[in-house]
Each structure stands twice: as structure tokens, then as C-alpha cells.
C-alpha atoms as a PDB file:
ATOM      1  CA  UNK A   1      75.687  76.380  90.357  1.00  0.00           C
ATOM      2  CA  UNK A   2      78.296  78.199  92.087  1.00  0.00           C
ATOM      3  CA  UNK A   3      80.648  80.264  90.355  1.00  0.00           C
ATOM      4  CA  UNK A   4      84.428  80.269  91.318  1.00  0.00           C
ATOM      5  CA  UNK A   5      86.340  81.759  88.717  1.00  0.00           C
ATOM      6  CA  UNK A   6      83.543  85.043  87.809  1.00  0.00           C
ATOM      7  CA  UNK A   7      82.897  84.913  91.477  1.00  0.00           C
ATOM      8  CA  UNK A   8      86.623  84.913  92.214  1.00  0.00           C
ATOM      9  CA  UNK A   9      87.469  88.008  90.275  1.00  0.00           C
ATOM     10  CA  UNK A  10      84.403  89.762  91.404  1.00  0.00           C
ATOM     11  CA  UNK A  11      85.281  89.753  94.635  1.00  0.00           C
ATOM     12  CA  UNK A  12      88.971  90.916  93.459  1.00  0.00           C
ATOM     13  CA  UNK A  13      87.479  93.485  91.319  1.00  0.00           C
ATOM     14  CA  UNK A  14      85.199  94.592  94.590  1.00  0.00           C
ATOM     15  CA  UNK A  15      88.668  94.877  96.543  1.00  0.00           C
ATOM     16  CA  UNK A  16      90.157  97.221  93.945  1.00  0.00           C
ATOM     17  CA  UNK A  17      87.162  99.414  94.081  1.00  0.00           C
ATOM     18  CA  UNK A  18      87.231  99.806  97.951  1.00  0.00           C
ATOM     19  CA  UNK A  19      90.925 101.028  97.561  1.00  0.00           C
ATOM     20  CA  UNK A  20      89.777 103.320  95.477  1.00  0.00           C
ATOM     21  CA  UNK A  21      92.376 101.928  92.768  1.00  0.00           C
ATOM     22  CA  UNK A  22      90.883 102.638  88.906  1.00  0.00           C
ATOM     23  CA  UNK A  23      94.130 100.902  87.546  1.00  0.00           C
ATOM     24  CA  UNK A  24      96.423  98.083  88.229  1.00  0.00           C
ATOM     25  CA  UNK A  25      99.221  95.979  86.647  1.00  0.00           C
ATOM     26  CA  UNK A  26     100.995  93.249  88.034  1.00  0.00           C
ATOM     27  CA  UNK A  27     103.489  91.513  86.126  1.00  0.00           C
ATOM     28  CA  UNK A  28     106.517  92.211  83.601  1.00  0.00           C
ATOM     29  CA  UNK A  29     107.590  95.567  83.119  1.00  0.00           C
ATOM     30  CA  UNK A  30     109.144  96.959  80.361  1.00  0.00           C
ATOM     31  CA  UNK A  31     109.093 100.386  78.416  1.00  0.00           C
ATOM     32  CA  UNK A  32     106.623  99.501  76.082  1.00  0.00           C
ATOM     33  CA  UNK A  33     104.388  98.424  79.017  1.00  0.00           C
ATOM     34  CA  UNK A  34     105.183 101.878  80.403  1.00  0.00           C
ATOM     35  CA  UNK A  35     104.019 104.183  77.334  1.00  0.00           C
ATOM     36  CA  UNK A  36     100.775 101.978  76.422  1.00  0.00           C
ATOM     37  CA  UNK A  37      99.833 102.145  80.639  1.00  0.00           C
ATOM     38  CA  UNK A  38     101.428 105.821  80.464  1.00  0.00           C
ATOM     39  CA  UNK A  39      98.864 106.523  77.352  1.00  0.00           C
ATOM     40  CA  UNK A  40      96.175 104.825  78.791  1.00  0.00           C
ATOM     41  CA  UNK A  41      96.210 107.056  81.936  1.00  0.00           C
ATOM     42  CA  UNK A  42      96.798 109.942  80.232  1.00  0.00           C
ATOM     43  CA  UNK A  43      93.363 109.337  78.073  1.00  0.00           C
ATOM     44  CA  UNK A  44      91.216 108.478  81.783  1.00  0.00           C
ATOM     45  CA  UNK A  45      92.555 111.726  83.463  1.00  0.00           C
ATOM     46  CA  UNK A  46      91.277 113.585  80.879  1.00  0.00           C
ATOM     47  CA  UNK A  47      87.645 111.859  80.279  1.00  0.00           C
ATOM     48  CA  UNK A  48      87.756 112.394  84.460  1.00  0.00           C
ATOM     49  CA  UNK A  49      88.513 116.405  83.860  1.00  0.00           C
ATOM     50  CA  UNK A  50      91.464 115.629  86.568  1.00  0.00           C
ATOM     51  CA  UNK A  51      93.271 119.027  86.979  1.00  0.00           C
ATOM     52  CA  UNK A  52      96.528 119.681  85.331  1.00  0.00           C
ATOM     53  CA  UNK A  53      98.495 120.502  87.804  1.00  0.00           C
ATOM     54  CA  UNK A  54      97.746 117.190  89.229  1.00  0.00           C
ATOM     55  CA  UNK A  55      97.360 114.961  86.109  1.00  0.00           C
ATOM     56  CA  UNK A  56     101.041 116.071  85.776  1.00  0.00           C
ATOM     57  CA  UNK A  57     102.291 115.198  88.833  1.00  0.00           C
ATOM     58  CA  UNK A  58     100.507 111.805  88.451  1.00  0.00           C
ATOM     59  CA  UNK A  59     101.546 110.886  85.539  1.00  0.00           C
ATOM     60  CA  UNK A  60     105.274 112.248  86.048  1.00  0.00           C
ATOM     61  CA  UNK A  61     105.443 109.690  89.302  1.00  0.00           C
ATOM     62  CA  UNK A  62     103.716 106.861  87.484  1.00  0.00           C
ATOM     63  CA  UNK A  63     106.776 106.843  84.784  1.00  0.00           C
ATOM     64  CA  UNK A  64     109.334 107.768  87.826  1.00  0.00           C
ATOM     65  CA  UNK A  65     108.161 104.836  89.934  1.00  0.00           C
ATOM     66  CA  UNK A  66     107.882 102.245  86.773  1.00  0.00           C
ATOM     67  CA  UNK A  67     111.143 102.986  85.692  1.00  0.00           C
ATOM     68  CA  UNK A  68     112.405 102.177  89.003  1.00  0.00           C
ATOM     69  CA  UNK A  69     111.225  98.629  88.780  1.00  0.00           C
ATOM     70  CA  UNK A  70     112.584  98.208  85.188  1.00  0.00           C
ATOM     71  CA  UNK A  71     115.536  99.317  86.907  1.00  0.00           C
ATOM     72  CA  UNK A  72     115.989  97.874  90.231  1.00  0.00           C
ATOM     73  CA  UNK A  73     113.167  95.079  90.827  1.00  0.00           C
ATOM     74  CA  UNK A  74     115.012  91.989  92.381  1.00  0.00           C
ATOM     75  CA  UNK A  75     112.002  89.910  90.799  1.00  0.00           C
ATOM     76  CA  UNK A  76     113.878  89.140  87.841  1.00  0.00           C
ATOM     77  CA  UNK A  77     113.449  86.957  84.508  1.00  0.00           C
ATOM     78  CA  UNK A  78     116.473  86.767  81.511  1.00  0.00           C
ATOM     79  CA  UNK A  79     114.869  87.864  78.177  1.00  0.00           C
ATOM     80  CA  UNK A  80     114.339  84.946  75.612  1.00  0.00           C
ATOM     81  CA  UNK A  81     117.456  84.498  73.221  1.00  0.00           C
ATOM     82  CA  UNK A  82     116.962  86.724  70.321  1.00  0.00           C
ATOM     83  CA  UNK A  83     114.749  89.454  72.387  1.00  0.00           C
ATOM     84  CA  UNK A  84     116.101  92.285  73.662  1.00  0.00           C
ATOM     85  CA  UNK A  85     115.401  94.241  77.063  1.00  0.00           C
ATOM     86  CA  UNK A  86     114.887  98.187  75.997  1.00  0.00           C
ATOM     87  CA  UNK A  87     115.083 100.664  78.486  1.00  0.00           C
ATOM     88  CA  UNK A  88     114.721 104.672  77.955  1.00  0.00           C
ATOM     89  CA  UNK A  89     118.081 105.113  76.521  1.00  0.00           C
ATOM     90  CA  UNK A  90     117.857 106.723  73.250  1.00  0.00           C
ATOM     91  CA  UNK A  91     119.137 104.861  70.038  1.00  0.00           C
ATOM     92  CA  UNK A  92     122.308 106.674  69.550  1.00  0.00           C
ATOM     93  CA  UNK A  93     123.726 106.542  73.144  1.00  0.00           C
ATOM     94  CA  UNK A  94     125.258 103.571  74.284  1.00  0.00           C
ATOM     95  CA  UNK A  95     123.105 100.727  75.585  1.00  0.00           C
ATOM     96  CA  UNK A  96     121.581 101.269  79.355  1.00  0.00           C
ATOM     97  CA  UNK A  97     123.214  98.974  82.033  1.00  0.00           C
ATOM     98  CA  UNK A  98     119.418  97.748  82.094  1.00  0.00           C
ATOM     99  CA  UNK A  99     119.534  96.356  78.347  1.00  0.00           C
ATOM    100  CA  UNK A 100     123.605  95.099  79.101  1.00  0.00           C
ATOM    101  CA  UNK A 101     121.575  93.050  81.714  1.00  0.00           C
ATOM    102  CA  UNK A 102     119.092  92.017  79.491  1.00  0.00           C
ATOM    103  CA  UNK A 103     116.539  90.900  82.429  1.00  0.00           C
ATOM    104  CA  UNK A 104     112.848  91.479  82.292  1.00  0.00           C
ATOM    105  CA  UNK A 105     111.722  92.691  85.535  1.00  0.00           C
ATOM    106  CA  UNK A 106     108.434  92.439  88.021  1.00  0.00           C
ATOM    107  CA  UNK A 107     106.753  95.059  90.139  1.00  0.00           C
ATOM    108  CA  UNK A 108     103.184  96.178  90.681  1.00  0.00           C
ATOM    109  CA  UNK A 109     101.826  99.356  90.012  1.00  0.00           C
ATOM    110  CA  UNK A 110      98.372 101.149  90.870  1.00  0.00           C
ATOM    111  CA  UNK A 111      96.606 104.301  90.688  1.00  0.00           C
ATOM    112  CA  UNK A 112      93.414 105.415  91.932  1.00  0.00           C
ATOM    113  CA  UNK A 113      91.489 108.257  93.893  1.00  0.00           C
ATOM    114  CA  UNK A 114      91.288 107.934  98.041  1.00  0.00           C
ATOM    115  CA  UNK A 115      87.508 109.149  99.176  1.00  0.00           C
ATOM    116  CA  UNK A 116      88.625 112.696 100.290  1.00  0.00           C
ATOM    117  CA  UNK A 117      89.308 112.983  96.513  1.00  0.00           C
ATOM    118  CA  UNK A 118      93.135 112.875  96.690  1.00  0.00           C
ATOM    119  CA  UNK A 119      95.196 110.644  93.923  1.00  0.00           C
ATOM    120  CA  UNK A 120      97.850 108.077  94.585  1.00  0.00           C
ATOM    121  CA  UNK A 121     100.264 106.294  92.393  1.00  0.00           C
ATOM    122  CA  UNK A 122     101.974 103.275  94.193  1.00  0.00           C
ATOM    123  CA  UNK A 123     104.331 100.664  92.824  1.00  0.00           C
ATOM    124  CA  UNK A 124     105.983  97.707  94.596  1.00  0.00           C
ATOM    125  CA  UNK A 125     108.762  95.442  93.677  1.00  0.00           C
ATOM    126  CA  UNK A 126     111.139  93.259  95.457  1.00  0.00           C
ATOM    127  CA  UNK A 127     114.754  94.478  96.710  1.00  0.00           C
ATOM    128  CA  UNK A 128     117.350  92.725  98.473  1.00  0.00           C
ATOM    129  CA  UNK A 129     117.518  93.446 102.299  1.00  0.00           C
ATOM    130  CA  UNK A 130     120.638  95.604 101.926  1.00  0.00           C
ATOM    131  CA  UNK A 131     118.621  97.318  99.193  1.00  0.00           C
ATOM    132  CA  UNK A 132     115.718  98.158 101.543  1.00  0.00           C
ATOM    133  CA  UNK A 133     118.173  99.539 103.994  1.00  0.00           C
ATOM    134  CA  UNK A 134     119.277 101.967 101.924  1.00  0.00           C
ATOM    135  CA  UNK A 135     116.185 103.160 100.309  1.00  0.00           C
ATOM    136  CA  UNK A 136     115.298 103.453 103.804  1.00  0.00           C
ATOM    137  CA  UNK A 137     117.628 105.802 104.887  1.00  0.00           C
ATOM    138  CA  UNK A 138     116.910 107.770 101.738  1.00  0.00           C
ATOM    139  CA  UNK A 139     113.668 108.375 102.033  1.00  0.00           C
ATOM    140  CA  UNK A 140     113.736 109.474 105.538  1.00  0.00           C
ATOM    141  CA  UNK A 141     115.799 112.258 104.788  1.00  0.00           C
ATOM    142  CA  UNK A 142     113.468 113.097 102.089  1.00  0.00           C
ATOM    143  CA  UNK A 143     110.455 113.245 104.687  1.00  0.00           C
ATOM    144  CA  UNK A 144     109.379 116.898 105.980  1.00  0.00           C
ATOM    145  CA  UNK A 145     111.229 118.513 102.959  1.00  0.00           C
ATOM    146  CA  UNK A 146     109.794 121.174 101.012  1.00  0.00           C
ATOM    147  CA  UNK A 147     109.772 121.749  97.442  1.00  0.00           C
ATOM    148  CA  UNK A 148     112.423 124.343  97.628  1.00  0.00           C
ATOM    149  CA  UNK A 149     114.361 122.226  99.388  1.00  0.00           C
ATOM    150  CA  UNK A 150     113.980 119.110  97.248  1.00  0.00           C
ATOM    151  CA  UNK A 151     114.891 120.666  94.334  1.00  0.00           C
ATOM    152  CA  UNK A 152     117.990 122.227  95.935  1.00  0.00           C
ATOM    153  CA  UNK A 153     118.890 118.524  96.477  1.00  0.00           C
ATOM    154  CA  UNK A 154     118.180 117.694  93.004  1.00  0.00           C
ATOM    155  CA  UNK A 155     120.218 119.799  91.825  1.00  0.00           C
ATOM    156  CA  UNK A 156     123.187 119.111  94.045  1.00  0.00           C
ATOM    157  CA  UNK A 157     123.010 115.277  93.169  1.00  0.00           C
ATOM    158  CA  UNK A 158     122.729 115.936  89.862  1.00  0.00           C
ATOM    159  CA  UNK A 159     125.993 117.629  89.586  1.00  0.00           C
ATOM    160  CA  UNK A 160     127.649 114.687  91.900  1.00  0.00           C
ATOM    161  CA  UNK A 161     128.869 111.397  90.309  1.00  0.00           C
ATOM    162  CA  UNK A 162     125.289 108.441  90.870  1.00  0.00           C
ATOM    163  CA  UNK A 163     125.140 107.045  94.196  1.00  0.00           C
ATOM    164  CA  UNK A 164     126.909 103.323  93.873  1.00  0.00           C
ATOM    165  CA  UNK A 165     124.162 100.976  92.222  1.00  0.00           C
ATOM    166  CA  UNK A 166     122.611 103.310  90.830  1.00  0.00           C
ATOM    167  CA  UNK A 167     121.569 103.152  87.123  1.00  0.00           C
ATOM    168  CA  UNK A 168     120.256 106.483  87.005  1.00  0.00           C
ATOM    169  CA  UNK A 169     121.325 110.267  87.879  1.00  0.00           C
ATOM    170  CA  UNK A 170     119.804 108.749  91.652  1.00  0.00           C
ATOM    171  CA  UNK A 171     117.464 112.306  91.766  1.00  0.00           C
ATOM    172  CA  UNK A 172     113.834 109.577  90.854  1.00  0.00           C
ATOM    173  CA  UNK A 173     113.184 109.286  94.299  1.00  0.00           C
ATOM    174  CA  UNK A 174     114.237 112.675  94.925  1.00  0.00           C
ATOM    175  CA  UNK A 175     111.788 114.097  92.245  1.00  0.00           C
ATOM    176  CA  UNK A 176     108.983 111.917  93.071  1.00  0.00           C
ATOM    177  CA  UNK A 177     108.887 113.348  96.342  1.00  0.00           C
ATOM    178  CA  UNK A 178     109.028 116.938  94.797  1.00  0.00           C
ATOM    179  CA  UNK A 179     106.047 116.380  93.099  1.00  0.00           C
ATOM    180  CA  UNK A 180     103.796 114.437  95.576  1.00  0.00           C
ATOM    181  CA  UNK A 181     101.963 117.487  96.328  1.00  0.00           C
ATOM    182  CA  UNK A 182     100.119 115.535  99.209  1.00  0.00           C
ATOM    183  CA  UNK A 183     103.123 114.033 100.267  1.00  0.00           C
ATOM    184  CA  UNK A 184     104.077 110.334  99.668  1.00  0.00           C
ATOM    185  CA  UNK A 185     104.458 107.284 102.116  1.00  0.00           C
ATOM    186  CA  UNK A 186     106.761 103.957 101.714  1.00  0.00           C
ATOM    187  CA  UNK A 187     106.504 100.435 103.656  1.00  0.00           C
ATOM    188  CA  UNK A 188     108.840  97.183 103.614  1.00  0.00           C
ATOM    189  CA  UNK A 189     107.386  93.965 103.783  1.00  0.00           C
ATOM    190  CA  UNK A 190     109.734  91.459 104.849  1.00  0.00           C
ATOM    191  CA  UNK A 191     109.303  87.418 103.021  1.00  0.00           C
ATOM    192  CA  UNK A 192     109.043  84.888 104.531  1.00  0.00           C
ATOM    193  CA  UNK A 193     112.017  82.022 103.924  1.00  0.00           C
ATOM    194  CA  UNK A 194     113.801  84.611 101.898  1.00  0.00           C
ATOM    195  CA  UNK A 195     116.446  87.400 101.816  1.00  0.00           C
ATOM    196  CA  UNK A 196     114.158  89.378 100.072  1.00  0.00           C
ATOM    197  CA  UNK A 197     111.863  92.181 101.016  1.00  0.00           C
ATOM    198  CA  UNK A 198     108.539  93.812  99.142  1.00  0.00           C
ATOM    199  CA  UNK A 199     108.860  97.173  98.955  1.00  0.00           C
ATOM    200  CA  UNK A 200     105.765  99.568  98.309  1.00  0.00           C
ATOM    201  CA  UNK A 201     106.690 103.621  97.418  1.00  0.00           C
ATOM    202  CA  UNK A 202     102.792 105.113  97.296  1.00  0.00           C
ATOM    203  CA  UNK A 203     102.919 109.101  96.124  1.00  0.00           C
ATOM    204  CA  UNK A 204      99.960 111.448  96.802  1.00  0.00           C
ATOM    205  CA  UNK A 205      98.243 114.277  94.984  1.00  0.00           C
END
């Protein structure tokens, strides 16, 4: 008797492993999602004996690139009544545009090892068209950069007022890129029947 379902997720299981990918989430994110996964990858770097210097820079792009979906992903769901959205703010500031909003957001998020032994985090959400444009434009300028000269930039947008829509200081991208030792890569996927596009950010180490 043929299996579907076991067979099913076999073969989706087999598909992960070719990628190389040892983790993946697809689904709801939120910042308790973030510090279980964030704990959970913490505890296989070190059973792996991943060096620091890159376990680091992993995990500092894995909670970089999740917070941009809480954040920003157009895939959006309002919280049941009664439950509130939590984002990184602490409890004395005042509440995070993100919990104001009170929307529960979906991206995609995966990490795993390519076979010349270098790591990747990658996360992918939807964004609006006008959204894509502009991450874009970003990220090109970010492209051929050096360290020195991405942390220059930090520093310069951190002392400027966020770009417009931005929920943040606007330096994530900016300090993903600084610590993508082996350089990072990014990809729009436009949908079909919609105004929407997928949009995958994929950091290397």
C-alpha cells in the first residue's frame, strides 16, 4: 500500500537535505517564536563545534532577518481579541508601532550549511511592490561594500532620523550585510494575480 502522507514528507524532508538546510520554519512569527528558534540554534551550533566567529554572525542575522518579518511581512493576520502582539520593545518604553498594530505576521526562515562548508541564513516574506522597490535600491548600494565601510554607514544612519516606514533605527539590513562574512544575496519573486511580491534576503558565512 502506497504511502502519501510519510511518502509526501519524505520526499520534502529529502529536498531540505539537498539544500543543505538543517532548519526551517514557515508560518507565524512572533518574538517568542524567535528566542525558542534563536535557542534552539544556538544549542545545534554548538553540538556541531561551528566556530564562533561564525556562530555569531549566524545567529546575529537569524534574529536581524526574523525581526524584519515581525516587522514588515505584508502576509498579515490581526491577533485574537484579548492577545497581544509583543515585539522587542522592553516593558517600560512605550509600546512598538508593531504591538500598536497588533498583527501577527508570516515569513519563512532557514538555515543550513552549502557543500563547500559555508552557512546561510535566509528568510522570505511578502512586501508590497513599492516595498520591493525600495529594498531594492537599498541593497544595491549595500553590494561591494566593505566592513569598514558598512559600519561607517551604520553609524551615519543611526544618527539620522529612520528612513519613512521604517519601524526600526533602518541600520538591520545595513548590519546584516556587515556581518555576512561570505557576502549575502537577495531575489524578488513576483505573484501571480496580486500586487504582492515574495521577497527572499539569504546571508552567508
Amino acid at each position: 500500500m502506497e504511502s502519501k502522507i510519510a511518502g509526501g514528507f519524505y520526499q520534502f524532508r529529502t529536498e531540505l537535505e539537498k539544500r543543505g538546510i538543517v532548519f526551517s520554519y514557515s508560518g507565524i512569527l512572533t518574538e517568542d517564536i524567535l528566542t525558542s528558534i534563536g535557542g534552539a540554534l544556538r544549542q545545534k551550533m554548538t553540538l556541531d563545534r561551528t566556530d564562533p566567529k561564525i556562530a555569531r554572525g549566524v545567529f546575529s542575522s537569524f534574529v536581524e532577518q526574523v525581526q524584519n518579518v515581525i516587522r514588515y511581512s505584508a502576509e498579515t493576520q490581526s491577533a485574537p481579541e484579548g492577545v497581544a502582539v509583543q515585539s522587542s520593545t522592553a516593558a517600560t518604553e512605550e509600546p512598538s508601532e508593531v504591538e500598536r498594530e497588533n498583527l501577527l505576521r508570516y515569513g519563512l526562515v532557514a538555515i543550513g550549511r552549502q557543500p563547500d562548508g559555508k552557512h546561510f541564513v535566509s528568510c522570505s516574506n511578502l512586501v508590497s511592490a513599492a516595498q520591493a522597490e525600495l529594498l531594492r535600491g537599498s541593497l544595491e548600494r549595500l553590494r561591494g561594500l566593505d566592513r569598514k565601510a558598512l559600519t561607517t554607514m551604520m553609524k551615519e544612519q543611526l544618527k539620522e532620523c529612520p528612513p519613512e516606514g521604517s519601524k526600526g533605527a533602518g541600520v538591520g539590513f545595513i548590519a546584516m550585510a556587515r556581518e555576512a562574512l561570505g557576502g549575502f544575496e537577495f531575489d524578488f519573486y513576483p505573484i501571480p494575480d496580486s500586487d504582492d511580491v515574495y521577497f527572499t534576503f539569504e546571508a552567508y558565512f
